[in-house]
N, C-alpha and C. Protein backbone atom coordinates (compact mmCIF):
# COMPACT_ATOMS: atom_id res chain seq x y z
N UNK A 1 -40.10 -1.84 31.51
CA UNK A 1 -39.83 -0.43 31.34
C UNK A 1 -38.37 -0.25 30.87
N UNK A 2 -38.23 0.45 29.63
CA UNK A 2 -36.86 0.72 29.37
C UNK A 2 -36.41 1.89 29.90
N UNK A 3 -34.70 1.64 30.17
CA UNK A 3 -34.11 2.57 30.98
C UNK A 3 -33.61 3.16 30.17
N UNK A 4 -33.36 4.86 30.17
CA UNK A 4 -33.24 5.93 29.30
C UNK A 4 -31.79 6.63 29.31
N UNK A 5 -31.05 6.55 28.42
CA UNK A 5 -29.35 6.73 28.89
C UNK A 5 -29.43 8.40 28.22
N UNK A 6 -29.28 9.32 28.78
CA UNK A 6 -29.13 10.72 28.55
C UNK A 6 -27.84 11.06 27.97
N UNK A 7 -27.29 11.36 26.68
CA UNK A 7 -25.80 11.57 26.21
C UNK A 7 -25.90 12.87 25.08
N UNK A 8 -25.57 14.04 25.11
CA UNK A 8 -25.38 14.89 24.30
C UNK A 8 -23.97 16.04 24.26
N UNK A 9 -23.82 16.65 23.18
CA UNK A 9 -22.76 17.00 23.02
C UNK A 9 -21.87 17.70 24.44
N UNK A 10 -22.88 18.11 25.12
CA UNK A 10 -22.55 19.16 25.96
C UNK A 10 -22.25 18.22 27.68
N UNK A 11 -22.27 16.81 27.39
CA UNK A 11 -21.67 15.98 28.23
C UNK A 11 -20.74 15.98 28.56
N UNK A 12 -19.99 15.89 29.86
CA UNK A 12 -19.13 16.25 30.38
C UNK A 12 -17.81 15.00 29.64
N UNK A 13 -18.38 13.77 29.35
CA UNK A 13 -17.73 12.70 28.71
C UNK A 13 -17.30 13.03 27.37
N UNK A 14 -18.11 14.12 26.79
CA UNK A 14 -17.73 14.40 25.04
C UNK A 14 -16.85 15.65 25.28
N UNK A 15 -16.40 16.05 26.20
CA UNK A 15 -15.60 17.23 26.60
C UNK A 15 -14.27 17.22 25.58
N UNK A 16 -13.77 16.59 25.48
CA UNK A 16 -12.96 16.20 24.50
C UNK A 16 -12.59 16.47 23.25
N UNK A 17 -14.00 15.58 22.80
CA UNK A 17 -14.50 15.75 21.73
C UNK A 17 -14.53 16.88 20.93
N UNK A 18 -15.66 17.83 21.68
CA UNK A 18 -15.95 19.11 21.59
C UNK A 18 -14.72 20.31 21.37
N UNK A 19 -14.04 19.79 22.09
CA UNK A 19 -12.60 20.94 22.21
C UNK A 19 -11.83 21.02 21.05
N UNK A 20 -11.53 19.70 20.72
CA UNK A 20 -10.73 19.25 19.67
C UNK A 20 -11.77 19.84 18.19
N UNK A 21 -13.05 19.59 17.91
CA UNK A 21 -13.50 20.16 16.94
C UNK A 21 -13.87 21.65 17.04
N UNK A 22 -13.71 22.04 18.17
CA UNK A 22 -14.08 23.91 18.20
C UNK A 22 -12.02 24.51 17.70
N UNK A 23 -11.12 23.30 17.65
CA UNK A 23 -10.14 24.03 17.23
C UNK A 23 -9.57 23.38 15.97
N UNK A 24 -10.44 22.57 15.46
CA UNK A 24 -10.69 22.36 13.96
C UNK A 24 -11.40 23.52 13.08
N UNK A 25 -12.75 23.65 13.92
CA UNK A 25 -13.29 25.07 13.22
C UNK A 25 -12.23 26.14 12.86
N UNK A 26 -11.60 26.23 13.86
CA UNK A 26 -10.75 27.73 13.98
C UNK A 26 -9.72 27.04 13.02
N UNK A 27 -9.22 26.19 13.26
CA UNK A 27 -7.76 26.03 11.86
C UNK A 27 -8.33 25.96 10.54
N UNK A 28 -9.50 25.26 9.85
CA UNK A 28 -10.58 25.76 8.98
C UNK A 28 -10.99 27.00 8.87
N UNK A 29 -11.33 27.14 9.14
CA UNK A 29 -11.57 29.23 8.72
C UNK A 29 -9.97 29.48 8.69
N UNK A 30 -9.21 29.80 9.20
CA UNK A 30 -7.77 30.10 9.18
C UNK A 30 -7.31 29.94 8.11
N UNK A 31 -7.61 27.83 7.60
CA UNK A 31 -6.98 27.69 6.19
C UNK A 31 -7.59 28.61 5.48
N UNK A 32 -9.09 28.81 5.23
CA UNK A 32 -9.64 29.04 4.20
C UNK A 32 -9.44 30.36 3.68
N UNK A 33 -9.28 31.30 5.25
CA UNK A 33 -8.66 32.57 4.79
C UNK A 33 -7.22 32.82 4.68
N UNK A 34 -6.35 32.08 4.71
CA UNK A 34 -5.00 31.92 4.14
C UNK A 34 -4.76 31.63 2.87
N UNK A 35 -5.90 30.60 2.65
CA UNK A 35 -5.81 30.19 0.37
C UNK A 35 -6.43 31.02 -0.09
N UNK A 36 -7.83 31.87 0.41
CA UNK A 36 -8.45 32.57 -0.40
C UNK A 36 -10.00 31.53 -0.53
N UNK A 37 -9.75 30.66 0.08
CA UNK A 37 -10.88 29.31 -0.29
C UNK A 37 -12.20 30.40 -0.12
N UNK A 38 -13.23 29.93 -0.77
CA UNK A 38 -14.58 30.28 -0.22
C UNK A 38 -15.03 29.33 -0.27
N UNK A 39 -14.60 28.16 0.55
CA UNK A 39 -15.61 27.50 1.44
C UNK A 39 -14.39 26.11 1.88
N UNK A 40 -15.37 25.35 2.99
CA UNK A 40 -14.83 24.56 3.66
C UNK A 40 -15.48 23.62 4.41
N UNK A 41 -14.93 21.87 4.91
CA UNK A 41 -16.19 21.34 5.66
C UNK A 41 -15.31 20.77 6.57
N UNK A 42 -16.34 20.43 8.00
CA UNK A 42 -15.62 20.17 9.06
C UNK A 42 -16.59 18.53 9.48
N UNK A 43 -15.96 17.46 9.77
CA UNK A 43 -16.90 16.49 10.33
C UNK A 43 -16.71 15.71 11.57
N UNK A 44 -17.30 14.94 12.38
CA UNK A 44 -16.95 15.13 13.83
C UNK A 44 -18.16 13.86 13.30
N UNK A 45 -16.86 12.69 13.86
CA UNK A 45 -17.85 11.19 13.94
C UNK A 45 -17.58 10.68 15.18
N UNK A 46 -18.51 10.31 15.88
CA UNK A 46 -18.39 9.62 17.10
C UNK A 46 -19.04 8.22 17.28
N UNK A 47 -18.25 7.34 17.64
CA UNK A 47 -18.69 5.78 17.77
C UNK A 47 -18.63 5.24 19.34
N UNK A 48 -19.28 4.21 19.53
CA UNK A 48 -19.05 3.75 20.67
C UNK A 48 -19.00 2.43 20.73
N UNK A 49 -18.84 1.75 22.17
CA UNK A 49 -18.45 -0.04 21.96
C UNK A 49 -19.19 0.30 23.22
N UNK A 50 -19.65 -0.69 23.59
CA UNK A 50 -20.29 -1.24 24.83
C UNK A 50 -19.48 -2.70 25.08
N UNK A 51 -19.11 -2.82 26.63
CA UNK A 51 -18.67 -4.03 26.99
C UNK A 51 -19.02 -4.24 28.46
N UNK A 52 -19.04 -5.59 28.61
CA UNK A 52 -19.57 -5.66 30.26
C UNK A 52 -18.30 -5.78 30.66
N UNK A 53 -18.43 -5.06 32.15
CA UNK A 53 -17.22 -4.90 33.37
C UNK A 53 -17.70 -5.06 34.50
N UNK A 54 -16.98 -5.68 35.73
CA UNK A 54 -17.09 -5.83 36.92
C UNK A 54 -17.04 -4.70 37.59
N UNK A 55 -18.10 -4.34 38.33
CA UNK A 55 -18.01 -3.07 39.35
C UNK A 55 -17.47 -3.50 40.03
N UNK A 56 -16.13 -3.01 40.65
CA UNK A 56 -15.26 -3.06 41.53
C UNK A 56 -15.70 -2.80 43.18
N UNK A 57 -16.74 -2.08 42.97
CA UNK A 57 -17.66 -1.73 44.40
C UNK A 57 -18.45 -3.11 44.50
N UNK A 58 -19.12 -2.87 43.90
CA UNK A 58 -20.75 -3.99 43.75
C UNK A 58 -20.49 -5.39 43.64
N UNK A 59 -19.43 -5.92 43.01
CA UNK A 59 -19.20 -7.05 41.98
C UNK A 59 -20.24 -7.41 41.02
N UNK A 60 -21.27 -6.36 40.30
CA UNK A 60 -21.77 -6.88 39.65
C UNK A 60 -21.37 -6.30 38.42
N UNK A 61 -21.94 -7.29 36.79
CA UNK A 61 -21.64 -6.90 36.11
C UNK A 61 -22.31 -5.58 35.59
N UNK A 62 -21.47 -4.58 35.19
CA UNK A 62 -22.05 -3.35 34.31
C UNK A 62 -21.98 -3.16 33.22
N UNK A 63 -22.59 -2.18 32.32
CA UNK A 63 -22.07 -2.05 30.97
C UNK A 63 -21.41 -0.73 30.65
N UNK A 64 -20.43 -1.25 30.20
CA UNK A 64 -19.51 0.27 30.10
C UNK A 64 -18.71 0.26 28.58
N UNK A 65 -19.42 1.81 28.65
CA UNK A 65 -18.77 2.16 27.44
C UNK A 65 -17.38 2.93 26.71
N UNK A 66 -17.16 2.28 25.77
CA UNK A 66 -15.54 3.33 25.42
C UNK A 66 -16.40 4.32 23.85
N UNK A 67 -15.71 5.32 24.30
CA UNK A 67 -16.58 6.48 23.47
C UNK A 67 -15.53 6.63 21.94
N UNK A 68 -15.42 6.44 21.27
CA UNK A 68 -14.33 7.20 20.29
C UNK A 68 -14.96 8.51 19.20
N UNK A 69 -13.79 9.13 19.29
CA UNK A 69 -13.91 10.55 18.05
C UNK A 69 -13.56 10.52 16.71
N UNK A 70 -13.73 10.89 15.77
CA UNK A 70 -12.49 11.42 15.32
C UNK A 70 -13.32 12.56 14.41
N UNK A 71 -11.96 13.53 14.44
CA UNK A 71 -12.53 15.04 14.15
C UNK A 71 -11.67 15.43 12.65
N UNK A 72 -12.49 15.86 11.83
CA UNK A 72 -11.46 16.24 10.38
C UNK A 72 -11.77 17.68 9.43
N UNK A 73 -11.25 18.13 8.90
CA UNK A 73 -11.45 19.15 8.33
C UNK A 73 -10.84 19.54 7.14
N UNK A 74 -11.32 19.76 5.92
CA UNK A 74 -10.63 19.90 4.21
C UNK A 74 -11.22 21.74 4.02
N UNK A 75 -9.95 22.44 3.20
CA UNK A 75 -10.29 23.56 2.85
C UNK A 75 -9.82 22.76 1.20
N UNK A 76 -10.66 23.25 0.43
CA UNK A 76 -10.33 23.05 -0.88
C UNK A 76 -9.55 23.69 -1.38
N UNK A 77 -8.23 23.68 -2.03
CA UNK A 77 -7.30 24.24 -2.61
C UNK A 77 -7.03 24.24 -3.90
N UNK A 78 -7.50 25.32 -4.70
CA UNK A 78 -7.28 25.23 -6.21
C UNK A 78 -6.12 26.00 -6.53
N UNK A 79 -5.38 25.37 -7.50
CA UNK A 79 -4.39 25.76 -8.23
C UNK A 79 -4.77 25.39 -9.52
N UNK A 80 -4.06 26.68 -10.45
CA UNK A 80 -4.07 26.08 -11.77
C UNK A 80 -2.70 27.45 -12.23
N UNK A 81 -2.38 27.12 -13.35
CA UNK A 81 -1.17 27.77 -13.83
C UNK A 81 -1.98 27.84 -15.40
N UNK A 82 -1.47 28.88 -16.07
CA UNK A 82 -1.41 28.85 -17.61
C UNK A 82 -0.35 29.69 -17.94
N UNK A 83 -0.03 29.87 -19.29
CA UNK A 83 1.09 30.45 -20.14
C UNK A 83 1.16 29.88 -21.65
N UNK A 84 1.80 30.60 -22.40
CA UNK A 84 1.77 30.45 -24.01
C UNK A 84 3.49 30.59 -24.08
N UNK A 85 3.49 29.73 -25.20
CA UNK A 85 4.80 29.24 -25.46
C UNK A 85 5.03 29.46 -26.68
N UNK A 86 5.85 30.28 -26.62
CA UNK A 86 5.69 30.50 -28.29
C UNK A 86 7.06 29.51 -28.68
N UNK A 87 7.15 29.16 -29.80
CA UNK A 87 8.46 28.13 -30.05
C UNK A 87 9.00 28.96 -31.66
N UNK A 88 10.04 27.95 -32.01
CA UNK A 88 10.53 28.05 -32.97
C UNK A 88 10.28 26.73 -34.19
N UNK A 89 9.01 26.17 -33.38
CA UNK A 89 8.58 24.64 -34.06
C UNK A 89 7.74 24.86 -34.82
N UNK A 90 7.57 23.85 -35.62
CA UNK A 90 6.01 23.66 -36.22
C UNK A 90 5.84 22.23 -36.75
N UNK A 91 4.58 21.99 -37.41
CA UNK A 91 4.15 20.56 -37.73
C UNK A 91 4.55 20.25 -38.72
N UNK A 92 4.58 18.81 -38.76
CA UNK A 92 4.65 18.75 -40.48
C UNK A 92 5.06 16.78 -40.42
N UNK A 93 4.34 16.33 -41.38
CA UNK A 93 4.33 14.98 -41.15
C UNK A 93 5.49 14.08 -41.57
N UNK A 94 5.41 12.75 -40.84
CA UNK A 94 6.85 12.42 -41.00
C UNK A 94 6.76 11.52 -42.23
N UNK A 95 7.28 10.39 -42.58
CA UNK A 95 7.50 9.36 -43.57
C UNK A 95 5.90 8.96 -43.42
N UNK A 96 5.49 8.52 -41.94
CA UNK A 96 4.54 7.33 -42.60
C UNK A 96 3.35 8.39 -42.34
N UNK A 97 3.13 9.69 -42.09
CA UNK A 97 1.90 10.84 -42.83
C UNK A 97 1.81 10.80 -40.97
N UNK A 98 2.56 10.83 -40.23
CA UNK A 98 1.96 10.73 -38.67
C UNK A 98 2.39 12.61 -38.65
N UNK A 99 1.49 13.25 -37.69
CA UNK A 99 1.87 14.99 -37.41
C UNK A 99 3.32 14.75 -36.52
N UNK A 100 4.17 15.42 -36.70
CA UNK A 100 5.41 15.55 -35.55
C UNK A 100 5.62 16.90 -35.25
N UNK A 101 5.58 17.40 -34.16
CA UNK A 101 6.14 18.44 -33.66
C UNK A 101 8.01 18.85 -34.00
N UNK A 102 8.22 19.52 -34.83
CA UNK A 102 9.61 19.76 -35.19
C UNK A 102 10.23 20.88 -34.51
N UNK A 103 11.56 20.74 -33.90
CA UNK A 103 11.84 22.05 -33.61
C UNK A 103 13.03 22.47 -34.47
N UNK A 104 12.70 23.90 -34.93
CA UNK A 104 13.37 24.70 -35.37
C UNK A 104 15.16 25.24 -34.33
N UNK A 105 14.83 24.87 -32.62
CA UNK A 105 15.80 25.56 -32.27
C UNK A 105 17.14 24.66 -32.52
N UNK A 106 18.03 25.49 -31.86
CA UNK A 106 19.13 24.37 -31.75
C UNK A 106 19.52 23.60 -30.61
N UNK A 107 19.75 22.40 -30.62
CA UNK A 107 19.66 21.30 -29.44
C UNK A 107 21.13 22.28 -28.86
N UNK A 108 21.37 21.28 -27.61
CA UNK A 108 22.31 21.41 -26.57
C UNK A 108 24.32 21.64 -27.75
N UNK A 109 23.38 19.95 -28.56
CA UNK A 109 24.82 19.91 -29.21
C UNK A 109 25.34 21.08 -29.92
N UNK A 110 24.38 21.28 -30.42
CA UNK A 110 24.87 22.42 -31.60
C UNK A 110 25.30 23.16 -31.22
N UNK A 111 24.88 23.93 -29.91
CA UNK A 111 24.75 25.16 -29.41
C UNK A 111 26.60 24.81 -29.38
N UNK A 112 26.80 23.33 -28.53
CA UNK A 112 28.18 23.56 -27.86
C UNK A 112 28.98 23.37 -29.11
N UNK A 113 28.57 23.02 -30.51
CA UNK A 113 29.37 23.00 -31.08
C UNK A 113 30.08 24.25 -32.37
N UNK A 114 28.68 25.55 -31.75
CA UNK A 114 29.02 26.69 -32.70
C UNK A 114 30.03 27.20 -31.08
N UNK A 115 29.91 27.04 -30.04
CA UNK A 115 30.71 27.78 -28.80
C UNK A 115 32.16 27.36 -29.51
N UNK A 116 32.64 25.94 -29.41
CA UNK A 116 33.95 25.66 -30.30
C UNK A 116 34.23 26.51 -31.47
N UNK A 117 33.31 25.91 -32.41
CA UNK A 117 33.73 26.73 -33.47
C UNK A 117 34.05 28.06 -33.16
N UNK A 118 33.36 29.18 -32.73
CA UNK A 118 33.46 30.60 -32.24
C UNK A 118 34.91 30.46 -31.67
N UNK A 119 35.45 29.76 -30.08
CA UNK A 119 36.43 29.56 -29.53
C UNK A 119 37.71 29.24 -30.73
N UNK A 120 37.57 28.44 -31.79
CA UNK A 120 38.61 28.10 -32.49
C UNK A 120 38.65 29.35 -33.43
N UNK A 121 37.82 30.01 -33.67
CA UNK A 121 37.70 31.03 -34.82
C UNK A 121 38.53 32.34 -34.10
N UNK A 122 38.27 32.52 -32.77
CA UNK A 122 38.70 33.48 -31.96
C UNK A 122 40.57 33.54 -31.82
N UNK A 123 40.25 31.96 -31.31
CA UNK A 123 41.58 31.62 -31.41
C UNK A 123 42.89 31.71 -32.63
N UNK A 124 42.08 31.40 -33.55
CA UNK A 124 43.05 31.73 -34.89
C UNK A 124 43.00 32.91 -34.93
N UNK A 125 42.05 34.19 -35.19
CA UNK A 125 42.11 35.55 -34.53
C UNK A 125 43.32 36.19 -33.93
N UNK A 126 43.13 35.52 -32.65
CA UNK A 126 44.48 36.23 -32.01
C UNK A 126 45.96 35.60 -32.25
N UNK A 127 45.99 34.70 -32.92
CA UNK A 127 47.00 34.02 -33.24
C UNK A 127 47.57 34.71 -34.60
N UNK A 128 46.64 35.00 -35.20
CA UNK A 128 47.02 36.00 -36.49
C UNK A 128 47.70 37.65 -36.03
N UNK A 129 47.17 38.10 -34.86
CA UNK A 129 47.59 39.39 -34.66
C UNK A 129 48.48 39.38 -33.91
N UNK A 130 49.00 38.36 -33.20
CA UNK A 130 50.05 38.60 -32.43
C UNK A 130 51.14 38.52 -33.30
């Protein structure tokens, strides 16, 4: 006759268990209504080991088990960004016929080198009127 081991969620041993995923639920819904998510999943795996131990009463051997959890939960989070760029570039192929993106603006240098020019132009300016 096999002997019948009774174990369900509502076991005083999965107490634990249970607690820890009823406040997964709640931080799940929480995320989901904090991103905007419409929807979300929660999973709750439980394993066990069986090992023989000495009853400390009896001295005989028993089998005793170590229970493990683990509890997890994903809200899906979408991001996306767009925008249009308008430039001052356009295409146009180089020596060996490859497309290159060209830009029309002016690099860093230039920029600093019309600021001089302007500065020296200014400068002779007031050097003339004084």
């Amino acid at each position: 006759m096999k002997k019948r081991c009774e174990l369900s969620l509502d076991h005083p041993v999965l107490a634990q268990a249970k607690l820890v995923m009823d406040n997964c639920l709640n931080a799940m819904v929480s995320k989901a209504i904090e991103t905007g998510s419409m929807e979300g999943t929660a999973t709750l795996k439980i394993g066990m080991e069986i090992e023989d131990a000495l009853d400390k009463q009896t001295g005989e051997i028993i089998k005793k088990p170590t229970i493990k959890f683990k509890v997890g939960w994903a809200v899906p989070i979408k991001n996306s960004a767009e925008g249009k760029l308008i430039t001052d570039s356009h295409l146009a192929r180089d020596n060996d016929g490859d497309w290159r993106l060209i830009n029309n603006q002016l690099s860093v240098e230039d920029i600093l080198a019309e600021i001089d020019t302007a500065a020296e132009q200014l400068g002779a300016k007031m050097t003339a009127q004084e």
